[in-house]
C-alpha atoms as a PDB file:
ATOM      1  CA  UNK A   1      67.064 -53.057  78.437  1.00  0.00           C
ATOM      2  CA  UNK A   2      67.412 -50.822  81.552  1.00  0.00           C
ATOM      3  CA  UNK A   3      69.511 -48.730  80.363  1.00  0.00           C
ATOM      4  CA  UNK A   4      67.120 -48.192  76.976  1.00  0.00           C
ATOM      5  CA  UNK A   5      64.239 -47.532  79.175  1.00  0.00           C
ATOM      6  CA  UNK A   6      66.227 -44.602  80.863  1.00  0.00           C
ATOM      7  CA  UNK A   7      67.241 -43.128  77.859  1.00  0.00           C
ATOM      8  CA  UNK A   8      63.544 -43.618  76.637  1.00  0.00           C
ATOM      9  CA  UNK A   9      62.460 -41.886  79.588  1.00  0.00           C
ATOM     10  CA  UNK A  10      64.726 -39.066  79.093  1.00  0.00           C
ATOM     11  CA  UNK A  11      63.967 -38.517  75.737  1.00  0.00           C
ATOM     12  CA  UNK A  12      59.734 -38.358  76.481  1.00  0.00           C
ATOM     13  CA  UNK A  13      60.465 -35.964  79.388  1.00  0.00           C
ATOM     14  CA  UNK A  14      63.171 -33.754  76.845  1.00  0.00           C
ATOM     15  CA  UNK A  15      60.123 -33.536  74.529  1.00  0.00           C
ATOM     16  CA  UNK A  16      57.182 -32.776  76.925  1.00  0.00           C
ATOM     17  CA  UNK A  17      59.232 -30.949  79.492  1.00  0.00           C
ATOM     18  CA  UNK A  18      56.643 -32.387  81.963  1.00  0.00           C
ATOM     19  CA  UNK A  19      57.334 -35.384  84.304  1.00  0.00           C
ATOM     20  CA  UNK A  20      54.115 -36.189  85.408  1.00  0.00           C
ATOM     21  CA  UNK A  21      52.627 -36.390  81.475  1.00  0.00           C
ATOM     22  CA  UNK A  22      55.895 -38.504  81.164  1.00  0.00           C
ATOM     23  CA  UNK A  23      54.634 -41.449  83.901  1.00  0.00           C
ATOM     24  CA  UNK A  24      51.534 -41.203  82.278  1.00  0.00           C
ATOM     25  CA  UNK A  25      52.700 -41.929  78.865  1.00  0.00           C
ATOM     26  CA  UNK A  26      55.067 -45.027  80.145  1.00  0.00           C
ATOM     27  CA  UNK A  27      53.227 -45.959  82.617  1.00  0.00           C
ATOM     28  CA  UNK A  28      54.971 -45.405  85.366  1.00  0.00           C
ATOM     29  CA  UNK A  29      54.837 -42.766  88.600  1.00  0.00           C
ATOM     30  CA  UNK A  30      55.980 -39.486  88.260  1.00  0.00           C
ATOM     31  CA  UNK A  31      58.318 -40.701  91.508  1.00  0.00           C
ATOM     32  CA  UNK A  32      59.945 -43.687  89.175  1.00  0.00           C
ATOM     33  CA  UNK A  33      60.689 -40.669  86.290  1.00  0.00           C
ATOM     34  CA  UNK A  34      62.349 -38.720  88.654  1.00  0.00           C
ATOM     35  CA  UNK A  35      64.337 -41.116  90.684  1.00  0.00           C
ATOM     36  CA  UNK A  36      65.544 -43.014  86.233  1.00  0.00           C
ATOM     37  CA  UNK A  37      66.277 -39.221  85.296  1.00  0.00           C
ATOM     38  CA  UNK A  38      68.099 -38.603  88.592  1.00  0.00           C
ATOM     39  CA  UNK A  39      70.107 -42.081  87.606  1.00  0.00           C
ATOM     40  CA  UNK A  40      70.685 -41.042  84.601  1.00  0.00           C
ATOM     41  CA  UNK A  41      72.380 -37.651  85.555  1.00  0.00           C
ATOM     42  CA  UNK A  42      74.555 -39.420  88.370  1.00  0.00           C
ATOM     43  CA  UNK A  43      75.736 -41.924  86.023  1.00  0.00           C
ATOM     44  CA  UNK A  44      77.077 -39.134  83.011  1.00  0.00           C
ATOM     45  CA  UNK A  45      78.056 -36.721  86.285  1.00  0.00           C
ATOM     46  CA  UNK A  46      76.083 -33.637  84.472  1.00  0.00           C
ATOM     47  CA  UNK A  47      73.213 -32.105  84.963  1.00  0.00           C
ATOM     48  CA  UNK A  48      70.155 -32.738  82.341  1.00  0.00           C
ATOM     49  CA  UNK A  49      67.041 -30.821  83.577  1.00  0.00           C
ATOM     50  CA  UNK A  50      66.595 -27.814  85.663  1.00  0.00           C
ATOM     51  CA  UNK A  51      63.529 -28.385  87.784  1.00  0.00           C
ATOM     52  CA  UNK A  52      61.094 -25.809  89.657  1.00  0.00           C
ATOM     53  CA  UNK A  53      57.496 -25.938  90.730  1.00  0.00           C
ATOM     54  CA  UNK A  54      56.168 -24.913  87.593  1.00  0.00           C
ATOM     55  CA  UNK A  55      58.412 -26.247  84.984  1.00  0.00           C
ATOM     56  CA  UNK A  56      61.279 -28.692  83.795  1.00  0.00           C
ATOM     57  CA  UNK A  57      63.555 -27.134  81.615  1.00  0.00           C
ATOM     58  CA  UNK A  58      66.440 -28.909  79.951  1.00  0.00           C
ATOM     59  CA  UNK A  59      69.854 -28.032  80.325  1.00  0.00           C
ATOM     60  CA  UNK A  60      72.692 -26.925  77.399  1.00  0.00           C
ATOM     61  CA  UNK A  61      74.385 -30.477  78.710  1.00  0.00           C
ATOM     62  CA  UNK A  62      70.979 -31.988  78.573  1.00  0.00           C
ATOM     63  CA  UNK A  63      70.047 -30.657  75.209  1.00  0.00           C
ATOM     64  CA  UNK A  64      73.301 -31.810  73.430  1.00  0.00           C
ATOM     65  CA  UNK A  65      73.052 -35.319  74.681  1.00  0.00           C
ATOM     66  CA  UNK A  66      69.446 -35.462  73.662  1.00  0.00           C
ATOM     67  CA  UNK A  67      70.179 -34.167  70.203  1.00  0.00           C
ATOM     68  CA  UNK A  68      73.292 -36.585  70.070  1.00  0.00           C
ATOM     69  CA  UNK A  69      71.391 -39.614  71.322  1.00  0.00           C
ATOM     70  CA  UNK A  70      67.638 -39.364  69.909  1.00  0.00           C
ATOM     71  CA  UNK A  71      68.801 -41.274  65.950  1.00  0.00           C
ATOM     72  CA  UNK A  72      70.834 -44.123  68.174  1.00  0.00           C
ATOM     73  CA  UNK A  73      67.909 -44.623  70.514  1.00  0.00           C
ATOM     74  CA  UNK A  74      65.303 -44.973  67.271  1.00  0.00           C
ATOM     75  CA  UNK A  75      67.299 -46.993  65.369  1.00  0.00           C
ATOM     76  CA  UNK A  76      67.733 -49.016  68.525  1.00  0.00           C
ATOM     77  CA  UNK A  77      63.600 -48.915  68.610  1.00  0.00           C
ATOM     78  CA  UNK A  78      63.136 -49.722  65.358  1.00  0.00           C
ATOM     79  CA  UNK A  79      64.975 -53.094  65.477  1.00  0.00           C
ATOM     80  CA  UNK A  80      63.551 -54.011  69.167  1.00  0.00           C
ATOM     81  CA  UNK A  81      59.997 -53.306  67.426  1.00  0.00           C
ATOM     82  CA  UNK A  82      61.081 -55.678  64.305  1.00  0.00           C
ATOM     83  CA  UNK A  83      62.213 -58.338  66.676  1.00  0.00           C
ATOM     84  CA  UNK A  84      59.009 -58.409  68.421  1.00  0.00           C
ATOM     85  CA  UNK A  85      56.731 -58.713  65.558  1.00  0.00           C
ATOM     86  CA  UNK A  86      58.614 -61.164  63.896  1.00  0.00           C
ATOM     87  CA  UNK A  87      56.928 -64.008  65.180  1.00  0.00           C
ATOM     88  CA  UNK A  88      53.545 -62.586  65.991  1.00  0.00           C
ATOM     89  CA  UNK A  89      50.614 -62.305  63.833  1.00  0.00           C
ATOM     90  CA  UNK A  90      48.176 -62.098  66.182  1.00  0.00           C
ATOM     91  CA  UNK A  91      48.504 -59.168  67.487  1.00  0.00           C
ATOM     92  CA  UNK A  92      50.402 -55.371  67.554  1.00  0.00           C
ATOM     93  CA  UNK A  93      48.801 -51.851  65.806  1.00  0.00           C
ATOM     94  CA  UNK A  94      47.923 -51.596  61.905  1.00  0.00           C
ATOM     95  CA  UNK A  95      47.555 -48.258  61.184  1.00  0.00           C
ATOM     96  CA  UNK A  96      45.814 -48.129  57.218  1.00  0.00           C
ATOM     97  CA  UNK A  97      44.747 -45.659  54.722  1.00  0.00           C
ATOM     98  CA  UNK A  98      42.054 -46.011  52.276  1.00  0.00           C
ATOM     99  CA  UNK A  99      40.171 -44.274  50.092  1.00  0.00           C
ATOM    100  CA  UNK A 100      36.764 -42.773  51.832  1.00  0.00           C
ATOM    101  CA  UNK A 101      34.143 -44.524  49.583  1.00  0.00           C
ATOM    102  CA  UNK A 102      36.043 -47.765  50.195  1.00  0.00           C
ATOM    103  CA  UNK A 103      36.518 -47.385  53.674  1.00  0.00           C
ATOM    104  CA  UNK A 104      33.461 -46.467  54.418  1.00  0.00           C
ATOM    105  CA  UNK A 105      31.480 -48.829  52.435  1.00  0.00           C
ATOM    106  CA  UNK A 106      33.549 -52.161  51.891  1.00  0.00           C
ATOM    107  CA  UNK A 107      36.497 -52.087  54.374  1.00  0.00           C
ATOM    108  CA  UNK A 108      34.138 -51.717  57.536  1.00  0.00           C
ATOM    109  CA  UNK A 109      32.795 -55.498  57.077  1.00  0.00           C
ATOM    110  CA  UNK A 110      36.300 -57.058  56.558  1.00  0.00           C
ATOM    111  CA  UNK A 111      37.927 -54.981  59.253  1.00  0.00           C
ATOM    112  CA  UNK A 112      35.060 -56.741  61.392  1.00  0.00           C
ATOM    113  CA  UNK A 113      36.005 -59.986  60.036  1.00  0.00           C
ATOM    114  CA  UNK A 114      39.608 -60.221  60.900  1.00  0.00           C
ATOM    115  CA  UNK A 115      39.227 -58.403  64.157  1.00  0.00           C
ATOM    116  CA  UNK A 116      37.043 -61.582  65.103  1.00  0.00           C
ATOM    117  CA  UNK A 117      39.900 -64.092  64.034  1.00  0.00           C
ATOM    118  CA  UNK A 118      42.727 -61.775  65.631  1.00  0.00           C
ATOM    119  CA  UNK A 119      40.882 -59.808  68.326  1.00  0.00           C
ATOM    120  CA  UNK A 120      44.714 -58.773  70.115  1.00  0.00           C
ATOM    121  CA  UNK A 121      45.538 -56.681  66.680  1.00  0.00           C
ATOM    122  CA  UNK A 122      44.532 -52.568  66.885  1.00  0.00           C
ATOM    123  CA  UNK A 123      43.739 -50.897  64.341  1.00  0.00           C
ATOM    124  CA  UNK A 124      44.225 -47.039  62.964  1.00  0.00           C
ATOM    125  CA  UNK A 125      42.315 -46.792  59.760  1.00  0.00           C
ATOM    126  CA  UNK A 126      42.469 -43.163  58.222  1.00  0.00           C
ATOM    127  CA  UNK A 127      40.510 -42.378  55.159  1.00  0.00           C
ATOM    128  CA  UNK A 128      41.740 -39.754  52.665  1.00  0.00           C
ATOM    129  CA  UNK A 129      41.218 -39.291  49.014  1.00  0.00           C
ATOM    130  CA  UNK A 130      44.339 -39.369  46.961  1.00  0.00           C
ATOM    131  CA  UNK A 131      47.749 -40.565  47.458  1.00  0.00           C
ATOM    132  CA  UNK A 132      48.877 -40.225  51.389  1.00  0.00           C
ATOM    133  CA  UNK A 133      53.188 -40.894  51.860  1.00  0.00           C
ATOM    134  CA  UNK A 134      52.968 -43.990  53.186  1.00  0.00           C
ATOM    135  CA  UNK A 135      56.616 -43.632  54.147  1.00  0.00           C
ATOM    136  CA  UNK A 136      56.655 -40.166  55.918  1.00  0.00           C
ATOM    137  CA  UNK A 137      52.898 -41.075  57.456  1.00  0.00           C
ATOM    138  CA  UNK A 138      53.820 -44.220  59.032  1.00  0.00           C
ATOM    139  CA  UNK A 139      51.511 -46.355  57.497  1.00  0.00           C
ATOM    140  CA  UNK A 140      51.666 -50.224  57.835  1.00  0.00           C
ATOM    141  CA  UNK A 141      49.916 -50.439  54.313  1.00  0.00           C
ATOM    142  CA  UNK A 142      47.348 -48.075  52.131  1.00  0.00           C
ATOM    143  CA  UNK A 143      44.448 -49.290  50.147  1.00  0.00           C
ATOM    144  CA  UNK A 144      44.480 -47.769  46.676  1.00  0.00           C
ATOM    145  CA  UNK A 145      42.379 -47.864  43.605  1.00  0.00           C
ATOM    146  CA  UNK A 146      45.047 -46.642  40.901  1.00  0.00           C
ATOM    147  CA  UNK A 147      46.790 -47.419  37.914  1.00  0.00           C
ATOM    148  CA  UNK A 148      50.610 -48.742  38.459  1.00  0.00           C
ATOM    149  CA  UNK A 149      52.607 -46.768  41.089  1.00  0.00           C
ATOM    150  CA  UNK A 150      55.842 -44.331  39.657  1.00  0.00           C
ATOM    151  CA  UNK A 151      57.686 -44.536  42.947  1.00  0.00           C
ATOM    152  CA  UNK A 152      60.197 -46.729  43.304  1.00  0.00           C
ATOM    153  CA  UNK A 153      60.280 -47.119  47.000  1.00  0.00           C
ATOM    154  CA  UNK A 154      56.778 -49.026  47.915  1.00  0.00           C
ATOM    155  CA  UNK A 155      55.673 -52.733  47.447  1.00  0.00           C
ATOM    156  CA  UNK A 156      52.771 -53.014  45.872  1.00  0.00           C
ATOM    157  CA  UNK A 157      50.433 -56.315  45.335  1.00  0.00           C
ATOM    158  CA  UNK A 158      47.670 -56.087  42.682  1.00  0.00           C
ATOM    159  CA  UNK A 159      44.164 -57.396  44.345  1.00  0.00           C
ATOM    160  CA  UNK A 160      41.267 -57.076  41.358  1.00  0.00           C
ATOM    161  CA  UNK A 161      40.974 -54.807  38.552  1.00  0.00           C
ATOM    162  CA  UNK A 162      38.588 -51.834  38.959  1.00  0.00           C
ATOM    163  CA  UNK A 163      36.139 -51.348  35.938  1.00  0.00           C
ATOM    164  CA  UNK A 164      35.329 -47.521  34.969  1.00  0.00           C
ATOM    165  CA  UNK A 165      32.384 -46.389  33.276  1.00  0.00           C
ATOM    166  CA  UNK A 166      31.236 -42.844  32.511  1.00  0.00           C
ATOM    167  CA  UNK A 167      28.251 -41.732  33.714  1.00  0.00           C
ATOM    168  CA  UNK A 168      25.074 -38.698  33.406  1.00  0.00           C
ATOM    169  CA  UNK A 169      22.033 -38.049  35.097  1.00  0.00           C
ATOM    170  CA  UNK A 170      19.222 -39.640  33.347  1.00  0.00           C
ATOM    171  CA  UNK A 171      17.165 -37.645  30.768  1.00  0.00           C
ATOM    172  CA  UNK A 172      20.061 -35.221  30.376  1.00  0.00           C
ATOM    173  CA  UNK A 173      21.561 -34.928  26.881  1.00  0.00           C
ATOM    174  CA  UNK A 174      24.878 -36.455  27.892  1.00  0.00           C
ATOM    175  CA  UNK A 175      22.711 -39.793  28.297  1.00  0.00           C
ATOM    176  CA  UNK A 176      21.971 -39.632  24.512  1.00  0.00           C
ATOM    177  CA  UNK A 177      25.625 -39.479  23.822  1.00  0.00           C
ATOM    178  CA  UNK A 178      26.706 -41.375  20.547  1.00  0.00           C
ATOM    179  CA  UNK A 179      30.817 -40.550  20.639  1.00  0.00           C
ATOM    180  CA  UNK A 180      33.042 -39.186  23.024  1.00  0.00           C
ATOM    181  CA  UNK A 181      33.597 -36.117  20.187  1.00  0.00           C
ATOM    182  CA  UNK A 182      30.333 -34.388  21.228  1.00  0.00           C
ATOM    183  CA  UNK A 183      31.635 -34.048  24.786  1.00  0.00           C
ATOM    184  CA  UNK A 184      32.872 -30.578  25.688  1.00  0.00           C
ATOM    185  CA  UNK A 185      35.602 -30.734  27.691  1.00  0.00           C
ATOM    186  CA  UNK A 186      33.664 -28.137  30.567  1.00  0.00           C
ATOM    187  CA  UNK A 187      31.042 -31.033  31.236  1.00  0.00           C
ATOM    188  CA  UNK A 188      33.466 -33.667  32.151  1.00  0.00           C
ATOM    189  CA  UNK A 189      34.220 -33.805  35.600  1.00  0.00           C
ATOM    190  CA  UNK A 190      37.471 -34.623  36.748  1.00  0.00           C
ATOM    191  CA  UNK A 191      38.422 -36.956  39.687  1.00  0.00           C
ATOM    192  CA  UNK A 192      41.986 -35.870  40.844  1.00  0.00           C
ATOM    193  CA  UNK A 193      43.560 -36.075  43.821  1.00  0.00           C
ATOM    194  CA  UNK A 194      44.876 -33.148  44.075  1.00  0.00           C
ATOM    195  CA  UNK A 195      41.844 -31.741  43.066  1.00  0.00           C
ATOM    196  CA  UNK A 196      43.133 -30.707  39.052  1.00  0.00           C
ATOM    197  CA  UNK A 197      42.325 -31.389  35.754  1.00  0.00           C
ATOM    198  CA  UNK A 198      42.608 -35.321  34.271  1.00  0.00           C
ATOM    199  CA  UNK A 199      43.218 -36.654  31.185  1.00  0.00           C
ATOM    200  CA  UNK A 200      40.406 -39.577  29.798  1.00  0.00           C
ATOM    201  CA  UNK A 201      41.603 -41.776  27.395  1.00  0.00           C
ATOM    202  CA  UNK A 202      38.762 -44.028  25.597  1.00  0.00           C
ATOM    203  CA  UNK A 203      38.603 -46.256  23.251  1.00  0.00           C
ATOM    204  CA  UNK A 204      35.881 -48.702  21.682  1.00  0.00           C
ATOM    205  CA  UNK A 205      38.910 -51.427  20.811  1.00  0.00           C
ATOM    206  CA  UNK A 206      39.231 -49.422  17.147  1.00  0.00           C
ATOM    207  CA  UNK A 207      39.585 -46.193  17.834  1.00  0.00           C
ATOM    208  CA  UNK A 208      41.169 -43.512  20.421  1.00  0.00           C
ATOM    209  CA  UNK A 209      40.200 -40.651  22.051  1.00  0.00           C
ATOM    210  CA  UNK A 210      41.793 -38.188  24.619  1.00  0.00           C
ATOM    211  CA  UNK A 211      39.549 -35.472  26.688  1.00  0.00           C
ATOM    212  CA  UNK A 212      41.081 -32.994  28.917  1.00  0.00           C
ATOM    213  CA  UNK A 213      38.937 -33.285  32.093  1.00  0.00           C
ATOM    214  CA  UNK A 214      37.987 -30.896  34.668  1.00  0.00           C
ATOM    215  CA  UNK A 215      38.410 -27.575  33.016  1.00  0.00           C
ATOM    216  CA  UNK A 216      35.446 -26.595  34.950  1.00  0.00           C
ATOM    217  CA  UNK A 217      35.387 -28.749  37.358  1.00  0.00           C
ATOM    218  CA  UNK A 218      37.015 -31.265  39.478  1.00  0.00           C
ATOM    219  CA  UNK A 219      36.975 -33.006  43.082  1.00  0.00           C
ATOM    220  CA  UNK A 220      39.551 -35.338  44.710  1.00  0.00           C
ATOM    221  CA  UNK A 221      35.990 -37.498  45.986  1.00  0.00           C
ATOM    222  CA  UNK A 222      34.328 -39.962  43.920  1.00  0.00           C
ATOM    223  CA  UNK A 223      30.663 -38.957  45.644  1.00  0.00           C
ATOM    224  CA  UNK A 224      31.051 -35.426  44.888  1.00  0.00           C
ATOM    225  CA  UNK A 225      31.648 -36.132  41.478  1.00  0.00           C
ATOM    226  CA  UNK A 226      28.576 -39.047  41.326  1.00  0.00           C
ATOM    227  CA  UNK A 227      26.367 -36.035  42.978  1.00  0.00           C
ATOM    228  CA  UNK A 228      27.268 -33.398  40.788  1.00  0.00           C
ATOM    229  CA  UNK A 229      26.631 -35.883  37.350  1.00  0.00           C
ATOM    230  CA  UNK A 230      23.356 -36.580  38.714  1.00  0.00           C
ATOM    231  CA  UNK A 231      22.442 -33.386  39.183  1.00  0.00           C
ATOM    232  CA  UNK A 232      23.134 -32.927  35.152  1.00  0.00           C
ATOM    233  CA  UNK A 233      26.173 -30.794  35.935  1.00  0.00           C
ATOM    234  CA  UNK A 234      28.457 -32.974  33.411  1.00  0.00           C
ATOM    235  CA  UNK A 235      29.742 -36.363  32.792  1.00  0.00           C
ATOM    236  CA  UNK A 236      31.776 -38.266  35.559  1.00  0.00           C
ATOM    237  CA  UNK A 237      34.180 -41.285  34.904  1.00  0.00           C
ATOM    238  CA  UNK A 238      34.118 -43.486  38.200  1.00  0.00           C
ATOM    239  CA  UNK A 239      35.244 -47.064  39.131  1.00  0.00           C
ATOM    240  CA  UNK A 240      31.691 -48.894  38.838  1.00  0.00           C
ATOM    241  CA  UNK A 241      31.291 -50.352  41.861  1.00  0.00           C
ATOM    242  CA  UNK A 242      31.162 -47.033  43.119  1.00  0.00           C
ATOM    243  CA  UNK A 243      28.255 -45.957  41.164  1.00  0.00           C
ATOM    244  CA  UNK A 244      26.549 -49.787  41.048  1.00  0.00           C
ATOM    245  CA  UNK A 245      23.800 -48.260  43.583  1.00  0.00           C
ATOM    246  CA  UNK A 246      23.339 -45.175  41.551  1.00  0.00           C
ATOM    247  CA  UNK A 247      22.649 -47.227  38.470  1.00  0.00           C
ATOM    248  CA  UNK A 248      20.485 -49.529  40.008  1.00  0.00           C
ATOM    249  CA  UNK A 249      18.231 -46.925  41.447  1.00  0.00           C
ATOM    250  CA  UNK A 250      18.369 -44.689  38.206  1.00  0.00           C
ATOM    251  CA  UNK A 251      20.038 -41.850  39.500  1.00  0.00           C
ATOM    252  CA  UNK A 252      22.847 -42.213  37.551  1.00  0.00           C
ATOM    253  CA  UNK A 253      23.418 -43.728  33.508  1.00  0.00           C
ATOM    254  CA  UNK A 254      26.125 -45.528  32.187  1.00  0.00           C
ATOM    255  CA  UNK A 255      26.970 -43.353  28.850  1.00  0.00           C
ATOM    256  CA  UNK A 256      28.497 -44.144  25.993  1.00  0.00           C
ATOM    257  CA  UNK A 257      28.621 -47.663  27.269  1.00  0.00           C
ATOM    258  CA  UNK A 258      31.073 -48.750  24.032  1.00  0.00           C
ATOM    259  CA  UNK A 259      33.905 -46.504  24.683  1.00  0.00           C
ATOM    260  CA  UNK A 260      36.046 -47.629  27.857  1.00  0.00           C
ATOM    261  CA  UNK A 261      39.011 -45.996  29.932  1.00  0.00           C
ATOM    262  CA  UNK A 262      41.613 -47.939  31.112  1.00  0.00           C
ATOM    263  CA  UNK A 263      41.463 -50.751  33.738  1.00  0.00           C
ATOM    264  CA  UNK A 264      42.444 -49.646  37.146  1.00  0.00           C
ATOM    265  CA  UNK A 265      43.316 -51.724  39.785  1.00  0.00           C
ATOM    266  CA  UNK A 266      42.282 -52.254  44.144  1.00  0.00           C
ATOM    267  CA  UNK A 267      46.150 -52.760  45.205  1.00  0.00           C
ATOM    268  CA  UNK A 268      48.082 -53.066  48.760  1.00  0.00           C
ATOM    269  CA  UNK A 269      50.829 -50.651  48.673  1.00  0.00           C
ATOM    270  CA  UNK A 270      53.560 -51.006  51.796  1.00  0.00           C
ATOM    271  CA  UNK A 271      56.675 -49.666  53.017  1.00  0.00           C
ATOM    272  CA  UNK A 272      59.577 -51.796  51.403  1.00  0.00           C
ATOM    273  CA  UNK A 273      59.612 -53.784  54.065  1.00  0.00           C
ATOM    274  CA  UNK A 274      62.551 -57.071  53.454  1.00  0.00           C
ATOM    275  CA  UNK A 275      59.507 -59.358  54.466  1.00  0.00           C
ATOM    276  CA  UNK A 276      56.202 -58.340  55.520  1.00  0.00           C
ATOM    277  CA  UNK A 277      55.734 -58.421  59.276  1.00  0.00           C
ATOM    278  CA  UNK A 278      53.077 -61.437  60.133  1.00  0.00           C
ATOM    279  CA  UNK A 279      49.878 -58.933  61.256  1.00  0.00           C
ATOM    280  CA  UNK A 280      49.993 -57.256  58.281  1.00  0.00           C
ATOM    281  CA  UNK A 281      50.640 -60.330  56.395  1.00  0.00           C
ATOM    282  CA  UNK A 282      47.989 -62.023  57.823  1.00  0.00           C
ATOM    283  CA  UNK A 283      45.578 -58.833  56.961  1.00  0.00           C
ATOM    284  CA  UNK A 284      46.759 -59.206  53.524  1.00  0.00           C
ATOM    285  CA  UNK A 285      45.878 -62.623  52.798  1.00  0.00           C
ATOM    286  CA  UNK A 286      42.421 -61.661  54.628  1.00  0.00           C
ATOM    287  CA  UNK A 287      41.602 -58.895  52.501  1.00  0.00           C
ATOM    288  CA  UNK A 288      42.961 -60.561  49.676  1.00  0.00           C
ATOM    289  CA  UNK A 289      40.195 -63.578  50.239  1.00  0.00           C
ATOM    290  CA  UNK A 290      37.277 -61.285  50.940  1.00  0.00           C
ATOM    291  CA  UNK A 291      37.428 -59.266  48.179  1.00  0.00           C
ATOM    292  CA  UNK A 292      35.774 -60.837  45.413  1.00  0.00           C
ATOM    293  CA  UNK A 293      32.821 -61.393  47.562  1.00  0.00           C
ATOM    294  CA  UNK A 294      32.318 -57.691  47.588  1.00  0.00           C
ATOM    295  CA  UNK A 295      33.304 -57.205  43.987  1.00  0.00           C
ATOM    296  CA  UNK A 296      30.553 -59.428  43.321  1.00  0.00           C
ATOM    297  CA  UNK A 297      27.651 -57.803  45.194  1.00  0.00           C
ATOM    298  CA  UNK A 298      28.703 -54.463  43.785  1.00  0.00           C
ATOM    299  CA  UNK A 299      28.765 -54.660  40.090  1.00  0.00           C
END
């Protein structure tokens, strides 16, 4: 792989157009860049940087073998990396999304847990609410409360439904609520991810009813909406979990407790991996097993 690690090297120092930033990166002195770049030119016969004190520039020779070589070398990078982690599941980079509530409420306590099982794994966990490209992110897997994906490109494993309920600040007249008909569609407060209006479908198992949400409002995060509801602004519709501590400490009502939305569900979403690579296999089955625990506690 000497050869790789030259290219590698040239490809860093193309991009940062600093030598000494490139050692630091690869670990390695700014002395052993110089002496693989000045390798690399003697072996092709050309010329690939032009160097003074105060800069490294590439040349037209060097730029056209960069640009020529840069999808070989990642392709190259993406099968050593796939060969690596083939047969290791205890350890490597996961790099997760999830949604903020979750992540900051239920995913620090299992992240804990399978850090102290496989203490050699690293993790990136970003938190974002709504949908995140899992593909052009480079995500190893996202955490999503949602109905069923449209794409056709991501796996996606189903982990526990997620109950809804509506909800009102107490001793507002939204908690008196008999049907979903004396709802305006101004006081219902949308969750959307692109922060937009949402459509609520209820029913009470006989009958159907569709509300255009967030005409007046809307938020792509689940405690803005629980905040604004309890301050009587409107009715929210929110996975219950979510709002279990509300309700408990009366902040929040559960209204019109007959008439239900659809069930949502907690799901794994990857990349369409062939096979999932052991860490985040491993992770899976982890998160998979703690789960209902935490369902539990929260409803």
């Amino acid at each position: 792989m000497n050869d790789y690690k030259a290219l590698r090297t040239f490809l860093l120092a193309a991009e940062k157009r600093n030598f000494a930033q490139v050692a630091r990166e690869l670990d390695m002195t700014p002395a052993a860049v110089t002496r693989a770049i000045a390798a690399l030119e003697e072996d092709l016969g050309v010329q690939l940087f032009v160097r003074t004190t105060r800069q490294v520039s590439l040349t037209t020779d060097g730029a056209v073998f960069a640009a020529q070589i840069q999808p070989a070398l990642q392709a190259l990078e993406n099968a050593r990396k796939e060969v690596v982690n083939a047969n290791k599941a205890d350890q490597g980079r996961l790099r997760i999304s999830a949604p903020t509530w979750f992540g900051t409420t239920i995913l620090p306590p299992i992240l804990s847990g399978f850090r102290e099982r496989y203490p050699k794994i690293n993790f990136e966990v970003s938190l974002a609410d709504g949908f995140v490209n899992i593909l052009e992110d480079d995500y190893d897997l996202a955490i999503r409360i949602s109905s069923a994906p449209s794409d056709k490109f991501t796996i996606w494993r189903k982990i526990s439904p997620v109950v809804r309920i509506l909800v009102a600040a107490p001793g507002s007249r939204f908690a008196a609520l008999q049907h979903p008909n004396e709802l305006a569609p101004d006081e219902c407060l949308a969750y959307s991810g692109e922060s937009r209006r949402e459509t609520w479908n209820l029913s009470d198992g006989n009958a159907s009813v569709t509300i255009s949400a967030g005409r007046a409002f809307s938020a792509n995060s689940g405690d803005i909406l629980a905040d604004m509801a309890a301050d009587g602004a409107g009715v929210a519709m929110l996975p219950k979990f979510h709002v279990a501590e509300h309700l408990r400490t009366g902040r929040l009502v559960h209204v019109l407790p007959s008439w239900s939305p659809p069930v949502l569900w907690l799901t794994l979403y990857y990349p369409p991996y062939q096979a999932l690579p052991p860490r985040i296999a491993a992770f899976s089955k982890f998160f998979e097993s703690q789960i209902p625990a935490f369902m539990v506690t929260l409803e």
